[in-house]
C-alpha atoms as a PDB file:
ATOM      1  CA  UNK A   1       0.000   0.000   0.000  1.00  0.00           C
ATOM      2  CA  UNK A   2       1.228   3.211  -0.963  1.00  0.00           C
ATOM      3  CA  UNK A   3       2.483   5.269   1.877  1.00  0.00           C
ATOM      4  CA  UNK A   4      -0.056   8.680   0.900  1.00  0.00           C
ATOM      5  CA  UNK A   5      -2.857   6.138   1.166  1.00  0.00           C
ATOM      6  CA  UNK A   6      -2.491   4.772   4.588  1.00  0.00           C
ATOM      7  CA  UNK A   7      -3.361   7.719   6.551  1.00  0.00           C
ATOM      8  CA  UNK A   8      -6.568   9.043   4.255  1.00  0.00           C
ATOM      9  CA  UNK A   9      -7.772   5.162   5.389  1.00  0.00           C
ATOM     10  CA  UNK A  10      -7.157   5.102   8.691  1.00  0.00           C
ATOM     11  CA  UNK A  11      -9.270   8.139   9.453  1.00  0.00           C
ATOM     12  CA  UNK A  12     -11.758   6.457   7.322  1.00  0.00           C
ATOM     13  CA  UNK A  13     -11.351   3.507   9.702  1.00  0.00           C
ATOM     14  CA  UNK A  14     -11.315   5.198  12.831  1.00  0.00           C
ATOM     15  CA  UNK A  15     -14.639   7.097  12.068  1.00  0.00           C
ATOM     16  CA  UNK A  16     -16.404   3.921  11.385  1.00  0.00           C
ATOM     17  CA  UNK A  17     -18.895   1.849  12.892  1.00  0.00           C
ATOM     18  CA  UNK A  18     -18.292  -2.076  14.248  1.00  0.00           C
ATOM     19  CA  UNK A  19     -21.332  -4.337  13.275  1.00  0.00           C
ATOM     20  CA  UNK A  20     -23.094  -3.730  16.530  1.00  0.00           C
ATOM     21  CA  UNK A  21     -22.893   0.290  16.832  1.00  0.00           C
ATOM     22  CA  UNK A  22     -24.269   0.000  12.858  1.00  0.00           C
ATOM     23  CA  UNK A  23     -26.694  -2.435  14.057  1.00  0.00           C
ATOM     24  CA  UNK A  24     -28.274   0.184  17.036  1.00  0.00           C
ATOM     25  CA  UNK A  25     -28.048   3.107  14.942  1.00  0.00           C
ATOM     26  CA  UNK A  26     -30.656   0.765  12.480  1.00  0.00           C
ATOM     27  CA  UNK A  27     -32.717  -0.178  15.553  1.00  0.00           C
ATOM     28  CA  UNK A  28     -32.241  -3.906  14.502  1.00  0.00           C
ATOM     29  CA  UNK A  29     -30.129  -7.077  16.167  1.00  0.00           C
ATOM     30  CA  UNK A  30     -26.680  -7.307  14.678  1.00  0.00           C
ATOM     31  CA  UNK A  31     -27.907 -10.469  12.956  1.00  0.00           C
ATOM     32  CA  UNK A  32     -30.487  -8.816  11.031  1.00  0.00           C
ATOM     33  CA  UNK A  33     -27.882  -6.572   9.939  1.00  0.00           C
ATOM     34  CA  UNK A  34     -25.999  -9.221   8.911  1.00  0.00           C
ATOM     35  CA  UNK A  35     -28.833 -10.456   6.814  1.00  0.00           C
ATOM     36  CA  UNK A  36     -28.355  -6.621   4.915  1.00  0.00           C
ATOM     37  CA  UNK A  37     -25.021  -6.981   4.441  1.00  0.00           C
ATOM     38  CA  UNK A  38     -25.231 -10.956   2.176  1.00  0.00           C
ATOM     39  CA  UNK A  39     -28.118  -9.414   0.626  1.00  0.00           C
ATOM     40  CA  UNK A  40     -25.813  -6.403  -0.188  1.00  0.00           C
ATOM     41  CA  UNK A  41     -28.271  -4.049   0.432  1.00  0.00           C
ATOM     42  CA  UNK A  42     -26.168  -1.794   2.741  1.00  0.00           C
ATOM     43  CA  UNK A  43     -22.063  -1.933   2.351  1.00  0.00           C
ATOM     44  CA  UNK A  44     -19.146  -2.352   4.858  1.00  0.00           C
ATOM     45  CA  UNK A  45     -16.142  -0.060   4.934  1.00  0.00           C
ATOM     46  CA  UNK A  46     -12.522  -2.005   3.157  1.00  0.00           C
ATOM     47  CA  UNK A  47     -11.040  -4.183   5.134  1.00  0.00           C
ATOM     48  CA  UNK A  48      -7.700  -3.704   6.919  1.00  0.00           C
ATOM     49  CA  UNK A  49      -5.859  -6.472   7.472  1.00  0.00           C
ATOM     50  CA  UNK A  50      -6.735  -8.242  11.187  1.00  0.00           C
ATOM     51  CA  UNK A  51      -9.750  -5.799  11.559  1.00  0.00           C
ATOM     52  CA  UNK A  52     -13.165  -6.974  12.370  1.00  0.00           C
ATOM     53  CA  UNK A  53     -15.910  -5.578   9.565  1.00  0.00           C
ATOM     54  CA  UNK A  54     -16.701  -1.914  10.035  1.00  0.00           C
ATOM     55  CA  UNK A  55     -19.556   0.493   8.698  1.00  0.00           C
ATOM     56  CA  UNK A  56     -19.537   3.903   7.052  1.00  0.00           C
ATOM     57  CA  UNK A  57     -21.999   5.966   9.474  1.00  0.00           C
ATOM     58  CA  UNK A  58     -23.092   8.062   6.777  1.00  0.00           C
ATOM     59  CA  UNK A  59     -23.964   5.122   4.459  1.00  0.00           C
ATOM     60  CA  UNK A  60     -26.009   3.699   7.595  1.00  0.00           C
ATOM     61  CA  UNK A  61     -27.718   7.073   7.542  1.00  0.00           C
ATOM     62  CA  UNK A  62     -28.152   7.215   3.933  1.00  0.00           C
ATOM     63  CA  UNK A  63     -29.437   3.732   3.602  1.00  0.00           C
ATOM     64  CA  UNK A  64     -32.144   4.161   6.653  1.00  0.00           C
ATOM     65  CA  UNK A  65     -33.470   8.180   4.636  1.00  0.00           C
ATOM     66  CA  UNK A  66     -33.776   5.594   1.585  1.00  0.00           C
ATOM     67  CA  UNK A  67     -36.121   3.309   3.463  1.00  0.00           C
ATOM     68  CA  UNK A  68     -38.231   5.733   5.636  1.00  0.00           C
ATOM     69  CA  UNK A  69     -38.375   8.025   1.931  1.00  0.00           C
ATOM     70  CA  UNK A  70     -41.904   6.787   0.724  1.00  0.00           C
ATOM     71  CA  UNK A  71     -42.915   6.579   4.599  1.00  0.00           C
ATOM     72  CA  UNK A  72     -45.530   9.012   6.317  1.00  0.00           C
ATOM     73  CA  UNK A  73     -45.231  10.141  10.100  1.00  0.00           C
ATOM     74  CA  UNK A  74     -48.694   9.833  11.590  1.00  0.00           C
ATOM     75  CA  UNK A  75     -50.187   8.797  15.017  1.00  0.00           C
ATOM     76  CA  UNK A  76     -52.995   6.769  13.614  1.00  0.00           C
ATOM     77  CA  UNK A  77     -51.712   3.026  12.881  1.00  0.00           C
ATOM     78  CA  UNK A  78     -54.663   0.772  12.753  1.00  0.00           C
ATOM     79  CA  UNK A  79     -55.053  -3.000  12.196  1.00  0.00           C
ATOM     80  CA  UNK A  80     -54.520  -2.173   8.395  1.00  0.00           C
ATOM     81  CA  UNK A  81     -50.886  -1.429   9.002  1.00  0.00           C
ATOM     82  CA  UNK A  82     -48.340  -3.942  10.625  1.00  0.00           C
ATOM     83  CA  UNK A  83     -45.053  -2.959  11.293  1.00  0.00           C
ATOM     84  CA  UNK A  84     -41.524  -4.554  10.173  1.00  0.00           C
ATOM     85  CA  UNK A  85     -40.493  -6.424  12.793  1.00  0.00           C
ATOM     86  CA  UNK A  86     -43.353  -8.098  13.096  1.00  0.00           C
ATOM     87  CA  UNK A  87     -44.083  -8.440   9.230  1.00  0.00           C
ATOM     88  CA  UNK A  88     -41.938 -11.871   9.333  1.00  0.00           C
ATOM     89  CA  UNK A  89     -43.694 -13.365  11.025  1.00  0.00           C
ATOM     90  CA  UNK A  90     -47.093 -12.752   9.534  1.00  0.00           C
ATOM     91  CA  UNK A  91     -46.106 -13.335   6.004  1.00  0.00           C
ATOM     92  CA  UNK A  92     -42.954 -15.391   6.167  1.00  0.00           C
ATOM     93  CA  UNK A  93     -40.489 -13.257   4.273  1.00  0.00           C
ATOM     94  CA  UNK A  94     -37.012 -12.568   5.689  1.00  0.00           C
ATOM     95  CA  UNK A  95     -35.875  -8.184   6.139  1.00  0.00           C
ATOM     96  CA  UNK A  96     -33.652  -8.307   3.693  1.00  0.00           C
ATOM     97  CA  UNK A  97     -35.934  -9.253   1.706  1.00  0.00           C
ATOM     98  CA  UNK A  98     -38.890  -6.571   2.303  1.00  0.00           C
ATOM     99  CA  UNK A  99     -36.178  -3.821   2.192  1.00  0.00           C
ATOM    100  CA  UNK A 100     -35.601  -4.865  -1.002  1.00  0.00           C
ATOM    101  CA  UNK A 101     -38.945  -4.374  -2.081  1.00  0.00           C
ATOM    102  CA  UNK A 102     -38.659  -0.967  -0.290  1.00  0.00           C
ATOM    103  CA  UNK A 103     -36.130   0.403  -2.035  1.00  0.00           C
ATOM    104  CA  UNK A 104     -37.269  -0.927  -5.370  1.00  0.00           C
ATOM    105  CA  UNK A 105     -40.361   0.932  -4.894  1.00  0.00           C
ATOM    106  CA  UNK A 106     -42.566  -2.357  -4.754  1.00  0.00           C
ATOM    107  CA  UNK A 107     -43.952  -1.505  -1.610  1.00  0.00           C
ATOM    108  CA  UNK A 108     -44.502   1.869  -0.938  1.00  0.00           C
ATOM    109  CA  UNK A 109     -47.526   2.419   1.193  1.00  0.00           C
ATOM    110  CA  UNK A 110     -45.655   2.896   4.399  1.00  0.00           C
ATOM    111  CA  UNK A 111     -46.230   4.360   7.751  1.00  0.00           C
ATOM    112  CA  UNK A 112     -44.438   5.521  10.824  1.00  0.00           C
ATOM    113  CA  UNK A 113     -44.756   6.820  14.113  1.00  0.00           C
ATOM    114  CA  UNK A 114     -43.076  10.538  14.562  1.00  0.00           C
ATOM    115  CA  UNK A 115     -39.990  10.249  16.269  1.00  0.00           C
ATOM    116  CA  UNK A 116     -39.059   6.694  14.439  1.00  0.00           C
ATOM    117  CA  UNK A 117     -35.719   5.891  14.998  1.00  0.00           C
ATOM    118  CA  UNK A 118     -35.484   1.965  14.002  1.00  0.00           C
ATOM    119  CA  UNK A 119     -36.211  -0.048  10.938  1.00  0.00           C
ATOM    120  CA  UNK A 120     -38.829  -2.146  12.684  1.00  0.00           C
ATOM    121  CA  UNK A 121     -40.699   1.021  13.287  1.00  0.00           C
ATOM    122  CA  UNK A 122     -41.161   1.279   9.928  1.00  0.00           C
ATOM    123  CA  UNK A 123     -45.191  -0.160   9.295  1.00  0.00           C
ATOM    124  CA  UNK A 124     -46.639  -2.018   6.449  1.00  0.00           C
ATOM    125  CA  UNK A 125     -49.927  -2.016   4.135  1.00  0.00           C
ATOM    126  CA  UNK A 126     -51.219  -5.627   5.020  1.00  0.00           C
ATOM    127  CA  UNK A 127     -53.711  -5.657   1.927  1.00  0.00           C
ATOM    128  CA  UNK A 128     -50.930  -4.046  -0.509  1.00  0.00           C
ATOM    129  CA  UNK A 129     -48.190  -7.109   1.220  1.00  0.00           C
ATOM    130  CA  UNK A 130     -51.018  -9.293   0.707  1.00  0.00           C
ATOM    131  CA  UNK A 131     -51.967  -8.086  -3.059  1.00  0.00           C
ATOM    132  CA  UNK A 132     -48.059  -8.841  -4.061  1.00  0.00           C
ATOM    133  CA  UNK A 133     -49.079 -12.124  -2.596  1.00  0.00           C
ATOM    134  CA  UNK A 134     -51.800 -12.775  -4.387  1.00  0.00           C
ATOM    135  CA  UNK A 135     -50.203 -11.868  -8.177  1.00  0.00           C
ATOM    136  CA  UNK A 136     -47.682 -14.662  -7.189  1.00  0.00           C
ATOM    137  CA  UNK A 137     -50.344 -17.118  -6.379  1.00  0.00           C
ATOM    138  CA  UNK A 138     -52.030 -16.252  -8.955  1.00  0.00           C
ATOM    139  CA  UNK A 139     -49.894 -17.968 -11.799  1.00  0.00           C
ATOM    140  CA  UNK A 140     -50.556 -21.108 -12.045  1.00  0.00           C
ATOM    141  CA  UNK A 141     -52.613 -23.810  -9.877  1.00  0.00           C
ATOM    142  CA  UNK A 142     -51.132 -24.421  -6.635  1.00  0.00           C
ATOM    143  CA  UNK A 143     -51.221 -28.048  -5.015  1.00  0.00           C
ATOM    144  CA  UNK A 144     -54.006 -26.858  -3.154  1.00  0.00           C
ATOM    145  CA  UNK A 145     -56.372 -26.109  -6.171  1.00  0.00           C
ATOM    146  CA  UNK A 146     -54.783 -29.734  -8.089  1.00  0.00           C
ATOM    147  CA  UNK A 147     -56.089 -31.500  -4.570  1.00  0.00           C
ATOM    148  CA  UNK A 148     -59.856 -30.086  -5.174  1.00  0.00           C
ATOM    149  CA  UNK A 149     -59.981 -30.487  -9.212  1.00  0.00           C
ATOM    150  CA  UNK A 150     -58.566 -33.922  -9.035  1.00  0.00           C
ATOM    151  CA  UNK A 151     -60.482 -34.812  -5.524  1.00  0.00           C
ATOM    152  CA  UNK A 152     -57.363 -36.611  -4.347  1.00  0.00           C
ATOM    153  CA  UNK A 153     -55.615 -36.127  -1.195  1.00  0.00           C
ATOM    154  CA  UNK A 154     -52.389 -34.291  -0.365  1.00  0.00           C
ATOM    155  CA  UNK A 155     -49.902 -37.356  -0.507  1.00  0.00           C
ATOM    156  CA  UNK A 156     -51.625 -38.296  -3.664  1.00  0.00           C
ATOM    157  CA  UNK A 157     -50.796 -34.442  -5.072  1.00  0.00           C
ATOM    158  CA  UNK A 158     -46.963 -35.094  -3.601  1.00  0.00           C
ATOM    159  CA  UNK A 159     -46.950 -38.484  -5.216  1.00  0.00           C
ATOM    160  CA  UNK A 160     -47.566 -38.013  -8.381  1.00  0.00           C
ATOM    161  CA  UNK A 161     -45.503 -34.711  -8.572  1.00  0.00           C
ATOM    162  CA  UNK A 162     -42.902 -37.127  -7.129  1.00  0.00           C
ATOM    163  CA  UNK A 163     -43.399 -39.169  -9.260  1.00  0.00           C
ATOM    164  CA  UNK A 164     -43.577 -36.797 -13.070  1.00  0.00           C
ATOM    165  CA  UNK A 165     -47.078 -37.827 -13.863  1.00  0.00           C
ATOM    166  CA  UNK A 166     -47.531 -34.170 -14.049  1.00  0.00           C
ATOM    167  CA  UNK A 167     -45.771 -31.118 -15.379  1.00  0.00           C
ATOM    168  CA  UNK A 168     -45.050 -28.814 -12.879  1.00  0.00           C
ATOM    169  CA  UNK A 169     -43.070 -25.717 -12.617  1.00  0.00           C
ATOM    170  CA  UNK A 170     -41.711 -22.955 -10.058  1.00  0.00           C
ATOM    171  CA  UNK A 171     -42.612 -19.689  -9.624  1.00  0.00           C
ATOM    172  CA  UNK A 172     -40.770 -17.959  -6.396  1.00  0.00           C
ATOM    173  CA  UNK A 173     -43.138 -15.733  -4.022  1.00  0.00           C
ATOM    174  CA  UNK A 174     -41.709 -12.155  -4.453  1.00  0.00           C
ATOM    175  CA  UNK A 175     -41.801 -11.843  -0.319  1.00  0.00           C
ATOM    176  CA  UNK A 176     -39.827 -14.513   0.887  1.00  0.00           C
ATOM    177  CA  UNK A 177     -38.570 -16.232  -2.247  1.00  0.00           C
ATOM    178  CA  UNK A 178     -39.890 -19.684  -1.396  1.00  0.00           C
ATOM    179  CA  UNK A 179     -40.594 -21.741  -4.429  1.00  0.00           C
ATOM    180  CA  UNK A 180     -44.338 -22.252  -5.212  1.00  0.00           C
ATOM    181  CA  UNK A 181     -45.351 -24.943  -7.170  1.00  0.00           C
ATOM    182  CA  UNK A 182     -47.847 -24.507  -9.838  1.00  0.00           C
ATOM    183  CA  UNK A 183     -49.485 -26.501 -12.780  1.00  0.00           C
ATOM    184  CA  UNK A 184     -50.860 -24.872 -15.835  1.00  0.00           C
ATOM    185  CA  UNK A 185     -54.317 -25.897 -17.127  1.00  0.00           C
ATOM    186  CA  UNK A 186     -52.556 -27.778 -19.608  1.00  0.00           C
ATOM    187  CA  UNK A 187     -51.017 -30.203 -17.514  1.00  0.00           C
ATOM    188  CA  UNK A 188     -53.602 -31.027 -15.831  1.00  0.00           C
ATOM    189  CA  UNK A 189     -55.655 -31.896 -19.148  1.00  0.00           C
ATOM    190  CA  UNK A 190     -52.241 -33.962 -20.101  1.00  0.00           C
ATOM    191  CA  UNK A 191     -52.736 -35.930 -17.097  1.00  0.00           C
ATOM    192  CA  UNK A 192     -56.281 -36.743 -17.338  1.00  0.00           C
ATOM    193  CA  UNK A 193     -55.285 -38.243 -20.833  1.00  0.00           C
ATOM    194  CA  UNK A 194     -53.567 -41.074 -19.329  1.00  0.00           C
ATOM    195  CA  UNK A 195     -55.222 -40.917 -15.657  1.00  0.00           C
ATOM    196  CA  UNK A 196     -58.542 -40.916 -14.079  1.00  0.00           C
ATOM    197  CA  UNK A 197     -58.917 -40.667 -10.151  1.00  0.00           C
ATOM    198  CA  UNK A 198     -62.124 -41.852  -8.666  1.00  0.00           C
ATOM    199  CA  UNK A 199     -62.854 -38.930  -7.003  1.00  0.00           C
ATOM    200  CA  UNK A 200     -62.768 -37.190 -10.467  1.00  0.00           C
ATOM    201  CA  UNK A 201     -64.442 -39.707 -11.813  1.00  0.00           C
ATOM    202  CA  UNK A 202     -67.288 -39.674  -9.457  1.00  0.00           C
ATOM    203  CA  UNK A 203     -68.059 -36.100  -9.907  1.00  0.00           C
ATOM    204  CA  UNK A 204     -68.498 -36.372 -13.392  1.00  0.00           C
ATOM    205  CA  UNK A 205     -70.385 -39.590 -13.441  1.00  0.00           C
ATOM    206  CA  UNK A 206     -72.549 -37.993 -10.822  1.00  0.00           C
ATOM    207  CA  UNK A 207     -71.858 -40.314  -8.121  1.00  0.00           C
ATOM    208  CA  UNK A 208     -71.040 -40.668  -4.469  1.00  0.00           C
ATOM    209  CA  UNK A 209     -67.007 -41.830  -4.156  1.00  0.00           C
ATOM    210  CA  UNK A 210     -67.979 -45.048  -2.459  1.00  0.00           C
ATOM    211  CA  UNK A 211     -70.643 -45.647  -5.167  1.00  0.00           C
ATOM    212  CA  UNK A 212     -68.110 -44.942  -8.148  1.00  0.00           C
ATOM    213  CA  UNK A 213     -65.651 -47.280  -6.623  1.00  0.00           C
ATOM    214  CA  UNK A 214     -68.099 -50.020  -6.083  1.00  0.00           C
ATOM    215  CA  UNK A 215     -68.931 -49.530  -9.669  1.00  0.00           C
ATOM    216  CA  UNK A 216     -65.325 -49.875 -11.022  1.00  0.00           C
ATOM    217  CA  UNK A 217     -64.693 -52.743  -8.990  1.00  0.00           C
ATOM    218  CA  UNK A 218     -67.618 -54.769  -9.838  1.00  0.00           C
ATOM    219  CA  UNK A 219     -65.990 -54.442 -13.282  1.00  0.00           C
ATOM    220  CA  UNK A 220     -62.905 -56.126 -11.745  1.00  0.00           C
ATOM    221  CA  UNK A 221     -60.632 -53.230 -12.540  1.00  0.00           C
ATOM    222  CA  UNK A 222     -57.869 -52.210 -10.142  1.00  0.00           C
ATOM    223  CA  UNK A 223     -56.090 -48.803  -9.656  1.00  0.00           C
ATOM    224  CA  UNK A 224     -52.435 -48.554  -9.090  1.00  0.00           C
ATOM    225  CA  UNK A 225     -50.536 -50.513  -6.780  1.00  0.00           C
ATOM    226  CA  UNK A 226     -50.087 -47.566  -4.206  1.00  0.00           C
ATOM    227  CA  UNK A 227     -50.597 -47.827  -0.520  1.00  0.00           C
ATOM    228  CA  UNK A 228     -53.737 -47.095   1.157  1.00  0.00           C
ATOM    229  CA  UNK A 229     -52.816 -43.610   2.184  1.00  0.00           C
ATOM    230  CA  UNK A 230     -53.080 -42.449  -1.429  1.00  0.00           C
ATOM    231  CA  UNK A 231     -56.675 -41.609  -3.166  1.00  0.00           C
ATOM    232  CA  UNK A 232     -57.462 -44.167  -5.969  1.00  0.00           C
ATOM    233  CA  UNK A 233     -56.096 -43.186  -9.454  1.00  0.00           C
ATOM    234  CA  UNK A 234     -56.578 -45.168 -12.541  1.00  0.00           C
ATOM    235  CA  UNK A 235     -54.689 -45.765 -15.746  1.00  0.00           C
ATOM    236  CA  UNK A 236     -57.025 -44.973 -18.977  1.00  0.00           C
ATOM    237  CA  UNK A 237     -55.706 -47.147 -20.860  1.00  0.00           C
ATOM    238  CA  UNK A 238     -57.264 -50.124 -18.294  1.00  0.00           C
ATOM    239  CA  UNK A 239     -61.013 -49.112 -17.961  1.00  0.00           C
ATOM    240  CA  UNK A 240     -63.570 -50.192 -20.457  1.00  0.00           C
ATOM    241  CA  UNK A 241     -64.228 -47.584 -23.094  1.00  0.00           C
ATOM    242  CA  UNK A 242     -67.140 -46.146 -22.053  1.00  0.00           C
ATOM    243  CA  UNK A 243     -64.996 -44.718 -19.009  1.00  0.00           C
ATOM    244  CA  UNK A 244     -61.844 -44.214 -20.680  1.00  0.00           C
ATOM    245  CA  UNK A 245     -63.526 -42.421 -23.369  1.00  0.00           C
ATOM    246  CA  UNK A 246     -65.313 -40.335 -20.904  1.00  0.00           C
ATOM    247  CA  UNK A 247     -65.129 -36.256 -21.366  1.00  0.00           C
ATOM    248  CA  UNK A 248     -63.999 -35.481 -17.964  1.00  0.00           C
ATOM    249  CA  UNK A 249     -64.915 -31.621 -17.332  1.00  0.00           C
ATOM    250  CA  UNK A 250     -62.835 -29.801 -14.271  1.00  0.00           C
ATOM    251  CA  UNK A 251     -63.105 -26.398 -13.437  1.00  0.00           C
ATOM    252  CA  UNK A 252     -60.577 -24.250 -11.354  1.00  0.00           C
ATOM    253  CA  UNK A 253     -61.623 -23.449  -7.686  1.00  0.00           C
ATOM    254  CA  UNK A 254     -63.375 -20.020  -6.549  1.00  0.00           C
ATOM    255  CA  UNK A 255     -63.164 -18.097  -3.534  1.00  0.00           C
END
């Protein structure tokens, strides 16, 4: 290192924060500022050799204006409004995370009290959170929706995921980027090609489950060799051809 930078560097060093004065002038747990830093949302100072991480205080600053920028001081925080720290837990999504959203201007109906001086004071728009929600669930069918058009059960949905009987795909949630799996209208037709379940079945024959199975059996047909756990799913290509041949209508779920 050049001798006329040493000294320019050590002041910057010696005005600096360590991870837990950062963390207090945030209003957050040093871990949660940790969380900021792999996410690269906020920056640390360069290193000097055997020093522990260290903060710029005015990039601290800077980063909390950004986040408070779109955010209104008021008194009046009703049940509509739910504040960062406790955000987490509600929807499932990690700080770094939501900041990011913050600063990217994808959520920007925010609140605080007057006087804020940490992060988690910073309050949420539950329906606008749960809108963003909503356009990710919205592509696709989830495994929920598959269970009710299909009337099979949940290991039967995991089993023949599992298994590639059906074409899936994953979309992540834009809140805590867990992958959601979905199935697109066409898979589910692509299925039904080559599989019936009795539950399925039933519905469109216009039958009670117990009554549709008692009907398949008595023509001695069997449905895959699966444990009992599973719902009963047949191949096509194995029932007589007035069922295989069968139109089956499904509908996606409401409400």
């Amino acid at each position: 290192m050049k001798a006329g930078t040493i000294i320019p560097q050590m002041e910057r060093f010696s005005s600096s924060l360590p991870p837990s004065e950062a963390a207090i002038k945030l209003g957050i747990p040093a871990e949660m500022l940790m969380q900021l830093v792999k996410a690269r949302l906020t920056a640390i100072c360069p290193h000097i050799t055997g020093t522990i991480m260290r903060f710029d205080p005015q990039a601290i600053v800077c980063f909390k204006q950004q986040l408070f920028r779109d955010s209104e001081g008021t008194d009046c925080l009703n049940d509509e409004w739910v504040s960062l720290k406790r955000a987490g837990q509600v929807f499932g999504y990690s700080l770094d995370h939501v900041c990011a959203l913050i600063l990217d201007g994808e959520l920007n109906q925010l609140r605080h009290r007057p006087n804020a001086l940490s992060l988690y004071d910073l309050h949420l728009n539950k329906k606008e959170v749960l809108g963003r929600m909503s356009d990710a669930a919205a592509i696709g069918c989830s495994k929920a929706d598959l269970k009710q058009i299909l009337g099979i059960n949940d290991p039967t949905v995991a089993q023949i995921v599992r298994k590639g009987m059906i074409a899936s795909f994953g979309v992540k949630n834009p809140l805590n980027h867990r992958k959601m799996i979905r199935f697109t209208s066409e898979a589910i037709d692509s299925f039904l090609r080559e599989y019936l379940p009795l539950g399925l079945f039933a519905r469109n024959a216009g039958m009670q489950p117990r009554a549709a199975m008692l009907y398949i059996e008595k023509l001695e047909l069997h449905a895959l060799d699966w444990p009992r756990k599973f719902s009963r799913v047949y191949r096509r290509t194995g029932l007589p051809s007035e069922i295989a041949k069968m139109q089956i209508e499904w509908s996606l779920p409401t409400g």
